[in-house]
Protein backbone atom coordinates (compact mmCIF):
# COMPACT_ATOMS: atom_id res chain seq x y z
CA UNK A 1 -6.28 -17.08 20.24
CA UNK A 2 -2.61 -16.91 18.70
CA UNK A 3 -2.28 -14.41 16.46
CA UNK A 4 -1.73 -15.64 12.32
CA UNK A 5 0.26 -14.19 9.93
CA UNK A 6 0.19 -14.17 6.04
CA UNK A 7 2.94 -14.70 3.92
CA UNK A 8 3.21 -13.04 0.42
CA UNK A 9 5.30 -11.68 -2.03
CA UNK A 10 4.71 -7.78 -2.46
CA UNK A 11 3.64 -6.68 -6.06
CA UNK A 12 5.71 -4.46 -7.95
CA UNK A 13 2.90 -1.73 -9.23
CA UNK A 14 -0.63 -1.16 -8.34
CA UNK A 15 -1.47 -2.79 -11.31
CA UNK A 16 -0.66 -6.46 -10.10
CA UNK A 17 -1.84 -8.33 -7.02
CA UNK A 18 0.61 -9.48 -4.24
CA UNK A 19 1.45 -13.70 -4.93
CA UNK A 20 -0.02 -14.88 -1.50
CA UNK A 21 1.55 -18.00 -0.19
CA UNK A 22 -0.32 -18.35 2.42
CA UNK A 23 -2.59 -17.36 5.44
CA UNK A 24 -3.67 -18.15 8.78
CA UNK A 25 -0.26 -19.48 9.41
CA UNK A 26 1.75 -19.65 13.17
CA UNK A 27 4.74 -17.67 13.28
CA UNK A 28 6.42 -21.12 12.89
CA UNK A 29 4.87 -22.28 9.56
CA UNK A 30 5.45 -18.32 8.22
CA UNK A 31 9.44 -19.21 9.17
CA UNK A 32 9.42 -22.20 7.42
CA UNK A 33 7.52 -21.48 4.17
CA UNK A 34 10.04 -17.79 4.05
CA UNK A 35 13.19 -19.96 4.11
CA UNK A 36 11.49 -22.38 1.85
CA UNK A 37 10.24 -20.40 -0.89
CA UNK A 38 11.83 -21.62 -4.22
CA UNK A 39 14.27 -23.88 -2.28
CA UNK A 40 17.34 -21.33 -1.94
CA UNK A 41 17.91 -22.51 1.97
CA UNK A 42 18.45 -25.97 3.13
CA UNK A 43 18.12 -25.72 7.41
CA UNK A 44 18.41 -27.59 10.95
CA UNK A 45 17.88 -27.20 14.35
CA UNK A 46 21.15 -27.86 16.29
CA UNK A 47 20.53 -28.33 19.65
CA UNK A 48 23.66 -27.71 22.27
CA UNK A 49 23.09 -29.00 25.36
CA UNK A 50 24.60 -26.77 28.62
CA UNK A 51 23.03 -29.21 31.63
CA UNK A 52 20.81 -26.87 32.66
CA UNK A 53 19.64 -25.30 29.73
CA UNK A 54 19.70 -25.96 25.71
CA UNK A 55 20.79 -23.66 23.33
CA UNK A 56 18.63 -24.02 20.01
CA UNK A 57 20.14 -22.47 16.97
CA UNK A 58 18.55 -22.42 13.16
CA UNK A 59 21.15 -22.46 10.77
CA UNK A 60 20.58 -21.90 7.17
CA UNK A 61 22.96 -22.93 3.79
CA UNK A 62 22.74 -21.06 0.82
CA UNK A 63 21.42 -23.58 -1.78
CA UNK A 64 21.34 -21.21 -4.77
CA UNK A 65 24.12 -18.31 -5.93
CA UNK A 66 21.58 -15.57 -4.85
CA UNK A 67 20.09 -16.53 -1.90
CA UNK A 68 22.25 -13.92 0.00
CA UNK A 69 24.28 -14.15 3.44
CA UNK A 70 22.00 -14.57 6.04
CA UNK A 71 23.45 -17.73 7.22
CA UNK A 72 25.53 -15.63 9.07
CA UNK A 73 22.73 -14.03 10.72
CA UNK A 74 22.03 -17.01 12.95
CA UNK A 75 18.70 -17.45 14.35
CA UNK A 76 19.38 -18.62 18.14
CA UNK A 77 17.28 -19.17 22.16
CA UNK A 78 18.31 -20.45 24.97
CA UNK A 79 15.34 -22.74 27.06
CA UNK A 80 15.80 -23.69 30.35
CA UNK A 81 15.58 -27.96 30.75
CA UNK A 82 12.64 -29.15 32.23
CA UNK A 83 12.55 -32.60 31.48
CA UNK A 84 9.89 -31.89 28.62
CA UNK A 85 12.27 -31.89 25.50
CA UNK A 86 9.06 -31.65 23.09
CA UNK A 87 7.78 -28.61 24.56
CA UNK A 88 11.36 -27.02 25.30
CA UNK A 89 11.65 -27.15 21.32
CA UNK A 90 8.40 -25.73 20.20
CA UNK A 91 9.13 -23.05 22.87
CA UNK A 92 12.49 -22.16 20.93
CA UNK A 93 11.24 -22.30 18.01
CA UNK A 94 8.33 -19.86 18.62
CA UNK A 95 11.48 -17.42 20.09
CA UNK A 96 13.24 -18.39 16.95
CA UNK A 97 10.15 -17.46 14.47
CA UNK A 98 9.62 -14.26 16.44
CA UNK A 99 13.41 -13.01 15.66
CA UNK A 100 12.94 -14.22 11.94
CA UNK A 101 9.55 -12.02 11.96
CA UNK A 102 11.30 -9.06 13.59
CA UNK A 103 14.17 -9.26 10.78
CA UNK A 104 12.79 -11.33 7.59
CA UNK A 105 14.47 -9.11 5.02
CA UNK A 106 17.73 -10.58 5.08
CA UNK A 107 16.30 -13.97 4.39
CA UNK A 108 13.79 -13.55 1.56
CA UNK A 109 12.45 -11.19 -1.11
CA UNK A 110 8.62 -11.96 -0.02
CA UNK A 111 6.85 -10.35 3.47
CA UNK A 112 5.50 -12.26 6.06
CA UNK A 113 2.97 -9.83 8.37
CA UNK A 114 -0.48 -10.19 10.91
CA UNK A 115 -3.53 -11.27 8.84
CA UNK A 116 -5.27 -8.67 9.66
CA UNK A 117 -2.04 -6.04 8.87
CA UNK A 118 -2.86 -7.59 5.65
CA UNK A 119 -5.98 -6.93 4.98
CA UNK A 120 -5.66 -3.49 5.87
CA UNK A 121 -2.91 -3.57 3.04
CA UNK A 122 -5.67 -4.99 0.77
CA UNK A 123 -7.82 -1.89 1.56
CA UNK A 124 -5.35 0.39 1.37
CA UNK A 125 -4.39 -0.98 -2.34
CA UNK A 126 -7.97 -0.88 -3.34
CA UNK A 127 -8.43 2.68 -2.46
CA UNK A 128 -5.19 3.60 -4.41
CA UNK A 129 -7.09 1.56 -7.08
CA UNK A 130 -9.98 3.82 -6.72
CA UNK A 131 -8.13 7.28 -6.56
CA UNK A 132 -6.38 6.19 -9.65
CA UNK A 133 -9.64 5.35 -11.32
CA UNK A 134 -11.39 8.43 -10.76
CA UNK A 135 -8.44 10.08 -11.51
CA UNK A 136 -8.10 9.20 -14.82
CA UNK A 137 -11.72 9.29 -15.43
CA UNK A 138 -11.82 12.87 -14.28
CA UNK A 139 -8.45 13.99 -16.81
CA UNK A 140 -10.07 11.85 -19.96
CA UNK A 141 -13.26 14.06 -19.70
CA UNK A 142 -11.37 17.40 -19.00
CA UNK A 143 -8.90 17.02 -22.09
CA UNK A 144 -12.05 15.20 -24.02
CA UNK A 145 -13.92 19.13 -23.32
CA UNK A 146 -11.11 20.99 -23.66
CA UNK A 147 -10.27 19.69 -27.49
CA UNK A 148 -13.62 19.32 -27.82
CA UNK A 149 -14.53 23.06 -27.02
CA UNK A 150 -11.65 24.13 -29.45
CA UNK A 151 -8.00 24.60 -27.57
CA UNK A 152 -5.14 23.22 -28.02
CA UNK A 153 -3.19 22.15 -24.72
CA UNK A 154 0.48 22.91 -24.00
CA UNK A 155 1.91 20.27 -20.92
CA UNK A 156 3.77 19.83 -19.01
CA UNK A 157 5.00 23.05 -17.76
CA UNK A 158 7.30 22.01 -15.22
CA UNK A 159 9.84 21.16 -18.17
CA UNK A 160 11.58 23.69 -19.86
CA UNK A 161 10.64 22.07 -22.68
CA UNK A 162 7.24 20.82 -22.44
CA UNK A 163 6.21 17.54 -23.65
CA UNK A 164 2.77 18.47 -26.20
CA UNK A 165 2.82 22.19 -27.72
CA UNK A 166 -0.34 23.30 -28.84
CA UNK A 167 -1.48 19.75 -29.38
CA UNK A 168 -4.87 18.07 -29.70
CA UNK A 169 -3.08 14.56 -29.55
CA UNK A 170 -6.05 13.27 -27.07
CA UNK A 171 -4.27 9.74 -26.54
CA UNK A 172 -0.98 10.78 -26.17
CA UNK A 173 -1.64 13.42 -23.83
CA UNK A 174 -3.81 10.98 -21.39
CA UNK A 175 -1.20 8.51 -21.46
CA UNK A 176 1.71 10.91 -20.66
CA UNK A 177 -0.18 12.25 -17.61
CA UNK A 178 -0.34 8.83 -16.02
CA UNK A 179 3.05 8.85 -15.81
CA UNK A 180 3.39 11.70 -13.29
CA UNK A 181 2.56 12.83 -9.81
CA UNK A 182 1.30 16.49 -11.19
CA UNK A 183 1.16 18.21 -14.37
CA UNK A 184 0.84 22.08 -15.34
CA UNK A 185 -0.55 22.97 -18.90
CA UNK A 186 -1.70 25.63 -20.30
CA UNK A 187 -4.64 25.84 -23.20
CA UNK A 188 -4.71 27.84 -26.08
CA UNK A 189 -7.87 28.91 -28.48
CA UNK A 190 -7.88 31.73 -30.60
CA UNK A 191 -6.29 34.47 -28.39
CA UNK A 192 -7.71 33.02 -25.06
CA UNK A 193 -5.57 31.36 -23.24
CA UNK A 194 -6.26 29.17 -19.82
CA UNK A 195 -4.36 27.24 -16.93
CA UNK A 196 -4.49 24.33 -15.13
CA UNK A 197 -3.37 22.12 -12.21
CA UNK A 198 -3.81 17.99 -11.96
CA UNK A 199 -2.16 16.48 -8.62
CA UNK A 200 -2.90 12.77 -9.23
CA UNK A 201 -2.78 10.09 -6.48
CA UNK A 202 -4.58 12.01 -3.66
CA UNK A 203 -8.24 11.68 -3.54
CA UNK A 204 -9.62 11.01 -6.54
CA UNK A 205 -12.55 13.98 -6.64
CA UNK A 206 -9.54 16.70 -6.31
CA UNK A 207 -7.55 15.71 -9.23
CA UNK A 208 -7.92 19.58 -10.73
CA UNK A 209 -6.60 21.56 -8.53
CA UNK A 210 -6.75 24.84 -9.62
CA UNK A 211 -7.67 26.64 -13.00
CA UNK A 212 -8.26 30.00 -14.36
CA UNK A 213 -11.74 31.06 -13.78
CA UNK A 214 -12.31 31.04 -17.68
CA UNK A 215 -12.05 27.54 -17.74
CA UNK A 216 -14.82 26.98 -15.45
CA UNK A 217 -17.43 26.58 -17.70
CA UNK A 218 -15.42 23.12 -18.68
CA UNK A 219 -14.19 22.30 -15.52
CA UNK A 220 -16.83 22.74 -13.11
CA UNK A 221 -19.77 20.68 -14.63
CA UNK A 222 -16.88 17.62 -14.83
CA UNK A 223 -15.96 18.01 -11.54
CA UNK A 224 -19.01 18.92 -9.83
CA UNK A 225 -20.51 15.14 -9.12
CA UNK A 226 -17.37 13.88 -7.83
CA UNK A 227 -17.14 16.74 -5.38
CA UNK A 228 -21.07 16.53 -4.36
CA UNK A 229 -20.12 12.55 -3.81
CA UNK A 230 -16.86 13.41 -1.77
CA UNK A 231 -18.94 15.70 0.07
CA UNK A 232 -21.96 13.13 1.31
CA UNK A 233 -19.14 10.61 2.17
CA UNK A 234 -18.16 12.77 4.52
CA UNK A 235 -21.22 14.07 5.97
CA UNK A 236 -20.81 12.95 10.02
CA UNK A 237 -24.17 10.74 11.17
CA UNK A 238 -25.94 12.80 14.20
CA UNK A 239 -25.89 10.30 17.54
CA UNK A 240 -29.62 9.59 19.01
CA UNK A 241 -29.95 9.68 22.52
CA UNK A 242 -32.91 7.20 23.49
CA UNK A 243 -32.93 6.91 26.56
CA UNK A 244 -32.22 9.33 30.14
CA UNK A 245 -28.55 6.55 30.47
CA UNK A 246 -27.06 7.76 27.27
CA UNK A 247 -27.66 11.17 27.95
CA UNK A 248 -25.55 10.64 31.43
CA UNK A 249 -22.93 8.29 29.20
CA UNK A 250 -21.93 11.36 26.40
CA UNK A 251 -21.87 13.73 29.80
CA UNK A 252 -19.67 11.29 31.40
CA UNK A 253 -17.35 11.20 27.87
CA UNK A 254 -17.17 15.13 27.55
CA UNK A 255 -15.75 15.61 31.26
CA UNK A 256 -12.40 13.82 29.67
């Protein structure tokens, strides 16, 4: 079975889905909807006959001010004649369409890849979506405890001049923080003082990464239930050998 492609247009944040065009489509069709997506190419097949063979080339006019210069990229394959001028032009054309696959970027804003490249995108952007999600689940209750058991909080220390100062401004704190990659604050109550240490975007259940031990008492019982669920994820399932043959097949396997 061919292989099909889909044809999108990435999104620009996590936040929004990719616009899919289309799927299940022949390198052919993915050509043709690329170059025709919002009408900025008019094209034609020009076919120069040599006797013995026919060079095929797709050229492409701009039809709007910012559809670029890749009509000077031309799109071109030579197929010997054999009396079969049908099948001599869907054979170009598939050499054509893989050239335009190879190097699309010239020629559109949007992406044209393997259906199943994209679903592996889709899961990819789902578990972003999910690390994200606990992520911000797991700062909201640590700076929810934190004003709660009486500090202030002082981020982000990176800065020479940090952002909050001794502040217990809950929402503007939150929404600050998912704006970066990491943050340092420190907390403040009475004449304690703690530390802390949020890398966002990696797994989700390791969002704090490190603290002064005082702090525990707040961070620990947050964190805790994420880490226990990280944890059984990634417990590894023990293989059961049922018969004498699958005992000699995992003695075969370790003798690579």
């Amino acid at each position: 079975m061919n292989q099909t492609h889909t044809a999108y247009i990435p999104a620009d944040s996590l936040d929004n889905d990719d616009l899919v065009i289309a799927r299940q489509l022949s390198p052919v069709e993915a050509m043709k909807i690329a170059l025709g997506y919002q009408d900025r190419w008019s094209t034609h097949l020009i076919e120069d006959d040599f006797g013995s063979f026919v060079l095929y080339t797709w050229t492409m006019h701009p039809k709007t001010n910012d559809a670029g210069r890749a009509w000077t990229l031309p799109l071109q394959a030579t197929v010997v004649r054999a009396g079969q001028p049908e099948l001599e032009r869907r054979a170009a054309l598939d050499m054509i369409a893989a050239q335009f696959l190879h190097r699309q970027t010239p020629y559109w804003t949007g992406r044209v890849v393997a259906d199943a490249e994209y679903d592996s995108r889709l899961e990819r952007v789902a578990k972003k979506r999910e690390v994200r999600r606990i992520d911000r689940e797991i700062a909201t209750k640590v700076v929810d405890a934190l004003i709660t058991d009486g500090y202030t909080i002082t981020c982000d220390l990176q800065d020479l001049e940090p952002e909050f100062v001794r502040s217990t401004d809950r929402d503007g704190i939150l929404e600050y923080m998912r704006q970066l990659e990491w943050v340092e604050m420190n907390v403040h109550k009475e004449n304690s003082r703690g530390w802390l240490r949020l890398i966002f975007g990696e797994n989700g259940f390791d969002l704090v990464q490190d603290y002064t031990v005082d702090l525990e008492h707040i961070v620990e019982p947050i964190c805790q239930p994420y880490w226990r669920t990280a944890n059984a994820a990634d417990r590894f399932r023990a293989m059961t050998l049922e018969t004498p043959e699958d005992v000699l097949k995992i003695e075969g396997m370790l003798k690579w």
